[in-house]
PDB file of N, CA and C in Angstrom:
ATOM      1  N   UNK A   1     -74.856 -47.143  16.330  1.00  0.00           N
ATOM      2  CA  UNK A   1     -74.527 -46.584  15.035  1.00  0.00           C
ATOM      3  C   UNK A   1     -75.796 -46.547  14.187  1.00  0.00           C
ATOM      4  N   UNK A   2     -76.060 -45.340  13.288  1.00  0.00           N
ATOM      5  CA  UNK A   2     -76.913 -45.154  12.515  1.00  0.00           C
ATOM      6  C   UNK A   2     -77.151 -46.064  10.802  1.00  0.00           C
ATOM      7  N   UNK A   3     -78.234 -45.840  10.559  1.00  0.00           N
ATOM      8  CA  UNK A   3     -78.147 -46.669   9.366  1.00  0.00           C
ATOM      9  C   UNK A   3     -77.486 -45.718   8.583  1.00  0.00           C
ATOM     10  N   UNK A   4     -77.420 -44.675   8.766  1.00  0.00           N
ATOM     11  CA  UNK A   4     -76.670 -43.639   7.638  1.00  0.00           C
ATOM     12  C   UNK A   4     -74.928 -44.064   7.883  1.00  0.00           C
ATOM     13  N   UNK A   5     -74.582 -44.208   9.282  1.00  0.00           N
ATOM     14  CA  UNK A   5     -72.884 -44.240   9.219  1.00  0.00           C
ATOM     15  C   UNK A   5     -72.812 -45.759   8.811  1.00  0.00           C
ATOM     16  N   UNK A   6     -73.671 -46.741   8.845  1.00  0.00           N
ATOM     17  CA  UNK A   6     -73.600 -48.367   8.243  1.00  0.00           C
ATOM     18  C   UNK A   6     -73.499 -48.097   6.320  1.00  0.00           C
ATOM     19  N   UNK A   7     -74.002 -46.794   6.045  1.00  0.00           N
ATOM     20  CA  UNK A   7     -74.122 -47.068   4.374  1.00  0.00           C
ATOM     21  C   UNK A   7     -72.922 -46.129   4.307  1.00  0.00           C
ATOM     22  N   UNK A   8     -72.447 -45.392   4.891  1.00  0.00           N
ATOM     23  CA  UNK A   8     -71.079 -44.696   4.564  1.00  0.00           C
ATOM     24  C   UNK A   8     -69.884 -45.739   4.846  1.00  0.00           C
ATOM     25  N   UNK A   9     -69.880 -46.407   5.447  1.00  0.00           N
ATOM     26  CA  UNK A   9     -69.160 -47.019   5.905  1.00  0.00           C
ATOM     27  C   UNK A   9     -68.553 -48.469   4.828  1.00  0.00           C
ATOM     28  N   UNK A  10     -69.966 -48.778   4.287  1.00  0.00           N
ATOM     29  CA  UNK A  10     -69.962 -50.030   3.472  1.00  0.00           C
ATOM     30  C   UNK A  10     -68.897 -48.989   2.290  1.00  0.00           C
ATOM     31  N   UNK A  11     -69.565 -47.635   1.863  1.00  0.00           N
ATOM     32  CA  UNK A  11     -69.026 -47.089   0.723  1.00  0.00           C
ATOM     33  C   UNK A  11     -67.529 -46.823   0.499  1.00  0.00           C
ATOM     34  N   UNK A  12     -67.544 -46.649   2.081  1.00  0.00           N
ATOM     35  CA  UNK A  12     -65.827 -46.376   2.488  1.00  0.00           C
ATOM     36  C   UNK A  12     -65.252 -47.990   1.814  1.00  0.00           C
ATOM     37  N   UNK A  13     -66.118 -49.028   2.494  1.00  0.00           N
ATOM     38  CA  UNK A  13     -65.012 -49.916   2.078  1.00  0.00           C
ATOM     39  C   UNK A  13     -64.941 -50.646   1.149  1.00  0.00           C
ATOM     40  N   UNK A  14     -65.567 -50.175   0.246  1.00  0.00           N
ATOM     41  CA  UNK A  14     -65.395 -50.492  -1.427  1.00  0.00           C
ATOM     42  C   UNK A  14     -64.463 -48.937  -2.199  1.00  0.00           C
ATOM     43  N   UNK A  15     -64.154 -48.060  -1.319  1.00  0.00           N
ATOM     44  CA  UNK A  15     -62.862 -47.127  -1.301  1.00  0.00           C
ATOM     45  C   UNK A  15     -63.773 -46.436  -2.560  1.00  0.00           C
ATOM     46  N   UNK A  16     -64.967 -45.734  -2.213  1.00  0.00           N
ATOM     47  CA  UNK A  16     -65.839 -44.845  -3.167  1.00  0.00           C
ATOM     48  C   UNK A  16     -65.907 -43.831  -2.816  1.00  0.00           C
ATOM     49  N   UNK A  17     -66.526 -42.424  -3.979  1.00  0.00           N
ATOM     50  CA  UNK A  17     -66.374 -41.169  -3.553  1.00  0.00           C
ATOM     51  C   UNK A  17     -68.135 -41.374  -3.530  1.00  0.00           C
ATOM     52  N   UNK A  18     -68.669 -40.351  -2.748  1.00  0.00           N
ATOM     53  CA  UNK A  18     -70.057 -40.504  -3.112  1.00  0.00           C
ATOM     54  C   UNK A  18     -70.993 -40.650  -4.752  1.00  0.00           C
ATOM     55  N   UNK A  19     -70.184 -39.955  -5.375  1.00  0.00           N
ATOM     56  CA  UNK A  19     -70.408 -40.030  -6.756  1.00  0.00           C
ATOM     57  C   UNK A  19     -70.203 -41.099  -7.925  1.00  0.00           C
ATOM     58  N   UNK A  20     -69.136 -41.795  -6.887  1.00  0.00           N
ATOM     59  CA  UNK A  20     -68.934 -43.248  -7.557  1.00  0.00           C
ATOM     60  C   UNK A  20     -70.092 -44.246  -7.051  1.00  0.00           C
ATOM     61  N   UNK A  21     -70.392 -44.063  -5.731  1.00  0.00           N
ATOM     62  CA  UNK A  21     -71.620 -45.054  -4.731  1.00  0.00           C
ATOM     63  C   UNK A  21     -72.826 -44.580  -6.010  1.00  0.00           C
ATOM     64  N   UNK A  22     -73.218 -43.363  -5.871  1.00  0.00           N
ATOM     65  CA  UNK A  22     -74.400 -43.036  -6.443  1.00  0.00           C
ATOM     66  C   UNK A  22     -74.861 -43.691  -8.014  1.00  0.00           C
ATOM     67  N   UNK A  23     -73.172 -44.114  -8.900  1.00  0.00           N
ATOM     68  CA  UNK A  23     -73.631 -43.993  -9.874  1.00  0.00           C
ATOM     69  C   UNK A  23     -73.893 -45.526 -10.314  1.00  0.00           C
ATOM     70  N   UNK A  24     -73.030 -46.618  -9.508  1.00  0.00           N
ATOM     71  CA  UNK A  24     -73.400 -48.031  -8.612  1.00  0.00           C
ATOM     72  C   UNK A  24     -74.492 -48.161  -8.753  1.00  0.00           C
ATOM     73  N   UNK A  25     -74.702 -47.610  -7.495  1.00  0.00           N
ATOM     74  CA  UNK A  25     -77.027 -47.501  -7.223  1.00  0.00           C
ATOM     75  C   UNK A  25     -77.511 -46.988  -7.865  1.00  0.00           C
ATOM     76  N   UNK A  26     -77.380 -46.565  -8.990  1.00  0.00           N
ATOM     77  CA  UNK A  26     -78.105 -45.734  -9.688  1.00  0.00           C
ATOM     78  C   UNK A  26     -79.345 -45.136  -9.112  1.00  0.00           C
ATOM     79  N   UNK A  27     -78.410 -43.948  -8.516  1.00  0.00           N
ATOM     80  CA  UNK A  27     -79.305 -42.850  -7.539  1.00  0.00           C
ATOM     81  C   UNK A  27     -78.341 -41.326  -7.363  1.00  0.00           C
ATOM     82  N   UNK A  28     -78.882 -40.213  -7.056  1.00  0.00           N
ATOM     83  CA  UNK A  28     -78.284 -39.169  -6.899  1.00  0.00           C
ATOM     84  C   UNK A  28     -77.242 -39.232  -6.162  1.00  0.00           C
ATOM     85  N   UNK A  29     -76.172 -38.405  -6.252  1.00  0.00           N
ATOM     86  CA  UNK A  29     -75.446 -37.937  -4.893  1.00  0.00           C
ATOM     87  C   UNK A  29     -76.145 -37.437  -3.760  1.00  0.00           C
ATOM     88  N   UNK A  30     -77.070 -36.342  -4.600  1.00  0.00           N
ATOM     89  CA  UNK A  30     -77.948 -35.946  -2.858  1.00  0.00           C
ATOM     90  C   UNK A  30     -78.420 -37.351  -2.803  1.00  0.00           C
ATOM     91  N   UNK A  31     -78.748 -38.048  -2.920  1.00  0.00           N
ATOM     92  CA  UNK A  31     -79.339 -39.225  -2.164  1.00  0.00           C
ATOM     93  C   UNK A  31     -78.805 -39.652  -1.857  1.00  0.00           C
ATOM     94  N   UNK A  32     -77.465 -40.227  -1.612  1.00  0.00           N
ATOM     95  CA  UNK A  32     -76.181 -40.992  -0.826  1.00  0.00           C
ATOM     96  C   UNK A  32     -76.231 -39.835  -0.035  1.00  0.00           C
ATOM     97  N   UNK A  33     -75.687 -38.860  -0.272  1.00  0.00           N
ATOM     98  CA  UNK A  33     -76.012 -37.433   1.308  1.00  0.00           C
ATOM     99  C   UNK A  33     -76.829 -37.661   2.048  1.00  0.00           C
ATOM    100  N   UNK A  34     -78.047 -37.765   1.443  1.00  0.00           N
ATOM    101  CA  UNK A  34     -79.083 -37.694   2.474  1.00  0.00           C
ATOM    102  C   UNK A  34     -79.140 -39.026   3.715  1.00  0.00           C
ATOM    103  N   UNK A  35     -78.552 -39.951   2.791  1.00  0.00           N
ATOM    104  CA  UNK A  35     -79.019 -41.251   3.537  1.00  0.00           C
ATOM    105  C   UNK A  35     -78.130 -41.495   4.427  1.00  0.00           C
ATOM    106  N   UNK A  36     -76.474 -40.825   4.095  1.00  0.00           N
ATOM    107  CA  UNK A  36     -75.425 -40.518   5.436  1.00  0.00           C
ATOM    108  C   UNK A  36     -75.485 -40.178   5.985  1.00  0.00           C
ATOM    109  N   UNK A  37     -76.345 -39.056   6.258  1.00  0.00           N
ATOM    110  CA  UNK A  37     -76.505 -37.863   7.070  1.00  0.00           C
ATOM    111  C   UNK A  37     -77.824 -37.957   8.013  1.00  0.00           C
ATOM    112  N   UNK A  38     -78.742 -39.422   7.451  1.00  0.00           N
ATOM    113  CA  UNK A  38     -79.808 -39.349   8.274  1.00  0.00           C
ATOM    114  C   UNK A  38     -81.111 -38.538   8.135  1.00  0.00           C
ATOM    115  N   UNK A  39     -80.922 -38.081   6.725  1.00  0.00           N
ATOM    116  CA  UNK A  39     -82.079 -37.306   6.732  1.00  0.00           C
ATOM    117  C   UNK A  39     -83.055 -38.129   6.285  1.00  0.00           C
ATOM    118  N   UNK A  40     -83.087 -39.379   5.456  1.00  0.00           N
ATOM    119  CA  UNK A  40     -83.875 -39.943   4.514  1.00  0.00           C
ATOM    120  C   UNK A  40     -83.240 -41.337   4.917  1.00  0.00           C
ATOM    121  N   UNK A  41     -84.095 -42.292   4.945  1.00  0.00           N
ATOM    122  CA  UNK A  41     -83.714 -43.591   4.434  1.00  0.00           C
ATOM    123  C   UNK A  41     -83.786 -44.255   3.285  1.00  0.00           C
ATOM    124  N   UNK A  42     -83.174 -45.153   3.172  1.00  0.00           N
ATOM    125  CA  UNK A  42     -83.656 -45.758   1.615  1.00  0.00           C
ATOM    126  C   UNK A  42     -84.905 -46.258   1.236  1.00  0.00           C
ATOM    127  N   UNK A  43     -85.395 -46.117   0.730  1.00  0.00           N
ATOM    128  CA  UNK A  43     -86.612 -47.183   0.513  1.00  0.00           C
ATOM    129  C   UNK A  43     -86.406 -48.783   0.103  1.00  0.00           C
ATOM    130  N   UNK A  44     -87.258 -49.964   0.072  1.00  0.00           N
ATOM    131  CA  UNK A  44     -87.318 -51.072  -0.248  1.00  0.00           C
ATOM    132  C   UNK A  44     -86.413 -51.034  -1.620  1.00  0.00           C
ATOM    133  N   UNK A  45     -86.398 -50.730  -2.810  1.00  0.00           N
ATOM    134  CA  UNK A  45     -86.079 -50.671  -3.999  1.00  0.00           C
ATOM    135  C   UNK A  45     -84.643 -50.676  -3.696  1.00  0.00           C
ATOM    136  N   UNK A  46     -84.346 -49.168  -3.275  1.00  0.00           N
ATOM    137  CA  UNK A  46     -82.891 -49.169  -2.919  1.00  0.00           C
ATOM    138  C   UNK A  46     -82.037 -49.868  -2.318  1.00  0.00           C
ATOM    139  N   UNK A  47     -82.418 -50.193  -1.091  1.00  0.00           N
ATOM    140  CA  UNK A  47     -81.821 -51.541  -0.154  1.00  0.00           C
ATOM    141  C   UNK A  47     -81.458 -52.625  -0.995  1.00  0.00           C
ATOM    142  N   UNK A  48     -82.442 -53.193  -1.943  1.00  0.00           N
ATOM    143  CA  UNK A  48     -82.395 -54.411  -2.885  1.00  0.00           C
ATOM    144  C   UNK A  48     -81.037 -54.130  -3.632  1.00  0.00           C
ATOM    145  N   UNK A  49     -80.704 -52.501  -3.919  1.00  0.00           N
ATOM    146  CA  UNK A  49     -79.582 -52.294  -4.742  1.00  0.00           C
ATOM    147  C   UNK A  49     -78.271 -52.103  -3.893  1.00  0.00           C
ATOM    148  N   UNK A  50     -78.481 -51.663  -2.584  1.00  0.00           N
ATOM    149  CA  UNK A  50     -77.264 -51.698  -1.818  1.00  0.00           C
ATOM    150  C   UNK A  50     -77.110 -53.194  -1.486  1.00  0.00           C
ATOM    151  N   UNK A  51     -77.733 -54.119  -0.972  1.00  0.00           N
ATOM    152  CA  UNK A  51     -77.740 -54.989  -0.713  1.00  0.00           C
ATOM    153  C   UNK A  51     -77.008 -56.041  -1.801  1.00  0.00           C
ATOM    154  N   UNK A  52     -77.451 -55.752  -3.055  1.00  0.00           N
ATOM    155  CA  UNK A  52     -76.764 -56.134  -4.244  1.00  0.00           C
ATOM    156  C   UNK A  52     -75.278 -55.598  -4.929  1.00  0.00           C
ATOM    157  N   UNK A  53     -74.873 -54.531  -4.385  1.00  0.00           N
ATOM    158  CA  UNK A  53     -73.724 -54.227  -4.066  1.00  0.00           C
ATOM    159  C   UNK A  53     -72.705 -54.576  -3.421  1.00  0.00           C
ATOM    160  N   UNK A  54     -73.431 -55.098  -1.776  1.00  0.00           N
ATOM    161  CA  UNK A  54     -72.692 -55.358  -0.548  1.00  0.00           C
ATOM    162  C   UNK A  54     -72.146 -56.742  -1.313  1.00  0.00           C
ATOM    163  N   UNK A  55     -73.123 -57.875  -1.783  1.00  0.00           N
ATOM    164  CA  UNK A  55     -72.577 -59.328  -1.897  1.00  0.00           C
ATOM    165  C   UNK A  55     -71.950 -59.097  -3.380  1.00  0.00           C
ATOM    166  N   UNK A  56     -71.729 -58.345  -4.139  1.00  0.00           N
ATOM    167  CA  UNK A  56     -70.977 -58.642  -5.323  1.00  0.00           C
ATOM    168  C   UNK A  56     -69.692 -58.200  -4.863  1.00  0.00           C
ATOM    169  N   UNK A  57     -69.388 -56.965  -3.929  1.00  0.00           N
ATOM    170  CA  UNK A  57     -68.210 -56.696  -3.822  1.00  0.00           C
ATOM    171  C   UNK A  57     -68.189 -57.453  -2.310  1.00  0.00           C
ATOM    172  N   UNK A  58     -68.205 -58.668  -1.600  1.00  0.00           N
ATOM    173  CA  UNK A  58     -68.090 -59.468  -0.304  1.00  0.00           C
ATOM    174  C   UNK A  58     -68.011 -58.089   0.752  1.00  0.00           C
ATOM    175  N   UNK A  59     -69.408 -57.464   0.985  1.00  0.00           N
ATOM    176  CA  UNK A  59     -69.254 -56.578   1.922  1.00  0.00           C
ATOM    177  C   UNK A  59     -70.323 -57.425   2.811  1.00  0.00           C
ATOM    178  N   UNK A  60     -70.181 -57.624   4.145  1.00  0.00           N
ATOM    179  CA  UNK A  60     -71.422 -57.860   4.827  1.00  0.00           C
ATOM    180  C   UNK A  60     -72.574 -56.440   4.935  1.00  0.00           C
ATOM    181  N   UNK A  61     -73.888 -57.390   4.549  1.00  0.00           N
ATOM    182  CA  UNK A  61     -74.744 -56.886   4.485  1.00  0.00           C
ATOM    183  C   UNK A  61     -76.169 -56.162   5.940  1.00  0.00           C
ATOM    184  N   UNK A  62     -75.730 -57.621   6.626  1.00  0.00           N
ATOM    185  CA  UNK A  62     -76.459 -57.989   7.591  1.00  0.00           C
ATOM    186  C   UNK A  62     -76.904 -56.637   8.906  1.00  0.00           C
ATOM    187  N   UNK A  63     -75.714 -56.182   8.979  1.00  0.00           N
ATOM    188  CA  UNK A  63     -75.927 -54.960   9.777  1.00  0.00           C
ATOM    189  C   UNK A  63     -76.833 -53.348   9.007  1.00  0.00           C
ATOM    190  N   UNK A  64     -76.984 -53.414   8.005  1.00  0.00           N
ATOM    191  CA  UNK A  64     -77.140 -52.814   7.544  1.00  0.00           C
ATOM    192  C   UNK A  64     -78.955 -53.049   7.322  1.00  0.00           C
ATOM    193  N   UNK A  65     -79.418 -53.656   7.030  1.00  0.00           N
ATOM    194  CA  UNK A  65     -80.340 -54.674   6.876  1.00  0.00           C
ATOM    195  C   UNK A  65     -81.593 -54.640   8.497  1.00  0.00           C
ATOM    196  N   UNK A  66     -80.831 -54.983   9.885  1.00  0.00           N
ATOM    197  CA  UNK A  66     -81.151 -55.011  10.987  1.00  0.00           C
ATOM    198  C   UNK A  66     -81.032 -53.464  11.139  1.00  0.00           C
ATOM    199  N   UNK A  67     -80.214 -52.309  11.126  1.00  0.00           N
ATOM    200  CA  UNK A  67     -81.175 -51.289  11.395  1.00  0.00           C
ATOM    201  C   UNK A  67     -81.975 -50.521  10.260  1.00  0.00           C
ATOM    202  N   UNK A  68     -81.866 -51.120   8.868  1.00  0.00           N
ATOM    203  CA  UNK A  68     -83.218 -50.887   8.527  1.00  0.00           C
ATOM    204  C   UNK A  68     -84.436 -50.847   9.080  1.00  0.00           C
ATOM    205  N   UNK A  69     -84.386 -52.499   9.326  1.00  0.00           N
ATOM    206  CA  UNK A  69     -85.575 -53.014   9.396  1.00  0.00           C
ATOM    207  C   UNK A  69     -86.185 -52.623  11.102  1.00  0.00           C
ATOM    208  N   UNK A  70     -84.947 -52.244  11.837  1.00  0.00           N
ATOM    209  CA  UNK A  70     -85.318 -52.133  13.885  1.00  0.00           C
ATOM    210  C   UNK A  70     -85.953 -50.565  13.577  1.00  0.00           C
ATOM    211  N   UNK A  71     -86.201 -49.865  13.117  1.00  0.00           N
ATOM    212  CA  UNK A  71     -86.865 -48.452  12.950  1.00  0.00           C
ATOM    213  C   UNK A  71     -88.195 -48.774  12.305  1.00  0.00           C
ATOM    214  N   UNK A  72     -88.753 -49.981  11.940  1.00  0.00           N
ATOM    215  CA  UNK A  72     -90.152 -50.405  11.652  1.00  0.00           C
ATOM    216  C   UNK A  72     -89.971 -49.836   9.752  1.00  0.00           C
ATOM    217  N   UNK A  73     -91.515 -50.263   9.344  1.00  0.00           N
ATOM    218  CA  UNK A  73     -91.409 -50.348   7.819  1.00  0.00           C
ATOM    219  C   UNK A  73     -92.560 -48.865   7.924  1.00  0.00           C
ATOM    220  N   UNK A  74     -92.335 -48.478   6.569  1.00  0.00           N
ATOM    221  CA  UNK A  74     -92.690 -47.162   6.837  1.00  0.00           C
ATOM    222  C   UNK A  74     -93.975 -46.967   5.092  1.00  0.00           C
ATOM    223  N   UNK A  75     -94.714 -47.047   4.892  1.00  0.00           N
ATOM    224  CA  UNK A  75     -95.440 -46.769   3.492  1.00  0.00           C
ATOM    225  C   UNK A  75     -94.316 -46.036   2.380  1.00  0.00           C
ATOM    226  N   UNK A  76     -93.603 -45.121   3.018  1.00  0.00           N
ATOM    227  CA  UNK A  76     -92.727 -44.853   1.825  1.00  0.00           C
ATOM    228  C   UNK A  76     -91.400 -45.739   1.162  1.00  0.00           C
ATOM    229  N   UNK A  77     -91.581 -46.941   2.340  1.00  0.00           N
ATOM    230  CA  UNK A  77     -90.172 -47.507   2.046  1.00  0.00           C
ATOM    231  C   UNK A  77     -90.651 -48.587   0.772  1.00  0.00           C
ATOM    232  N   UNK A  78     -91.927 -48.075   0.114  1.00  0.00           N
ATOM    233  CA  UNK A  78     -91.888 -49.329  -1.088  1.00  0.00           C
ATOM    234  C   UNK A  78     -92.453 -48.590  -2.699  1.00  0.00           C
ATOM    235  N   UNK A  79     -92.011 -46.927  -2.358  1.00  0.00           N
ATOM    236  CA  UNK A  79     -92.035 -46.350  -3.759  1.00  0.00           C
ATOM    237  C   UNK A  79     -91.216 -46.457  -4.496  1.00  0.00           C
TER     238      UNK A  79
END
């Protein structure tokens, strides 16, 4: 499974529309798109905010996290 179907998945189960996730993370809808769909990953910043999502609403985080991090760190993941 992709890191994109791990962040749809978390969104599913806090029972969100993308527009509700986005406004959470304070980030676009295209950017929840993109990051479902695999076009884009999150960067460092963002993760910190999904990640901060996952433990306020008791979502495990951990999977989400490991295929971040198994695709290596990338210079853009800390704009």
């Amino acid at each position: 499974m992709q890191l994109g179907d791990k962040i749809r998945i978390v969104r599913k189960k806090a029972f969100l529309t993308q527009e509700e996730f986005a406004a959470r993370l304070d980030v676009t809808i295209s950017t929840i798109n993109r990051w479902e769909n695999n076009r884009v990953r999150p960067n460092f910043k963002a993760m910190r905010k999904i990640k901060d999502f996952c433990t306020s609403n008791g979502i495990l985080y951990d999977d989400i996290e490991i295929e971040w991090l198994k695709n290596g760190r990338r210079s853009d993941d800390y704009e």
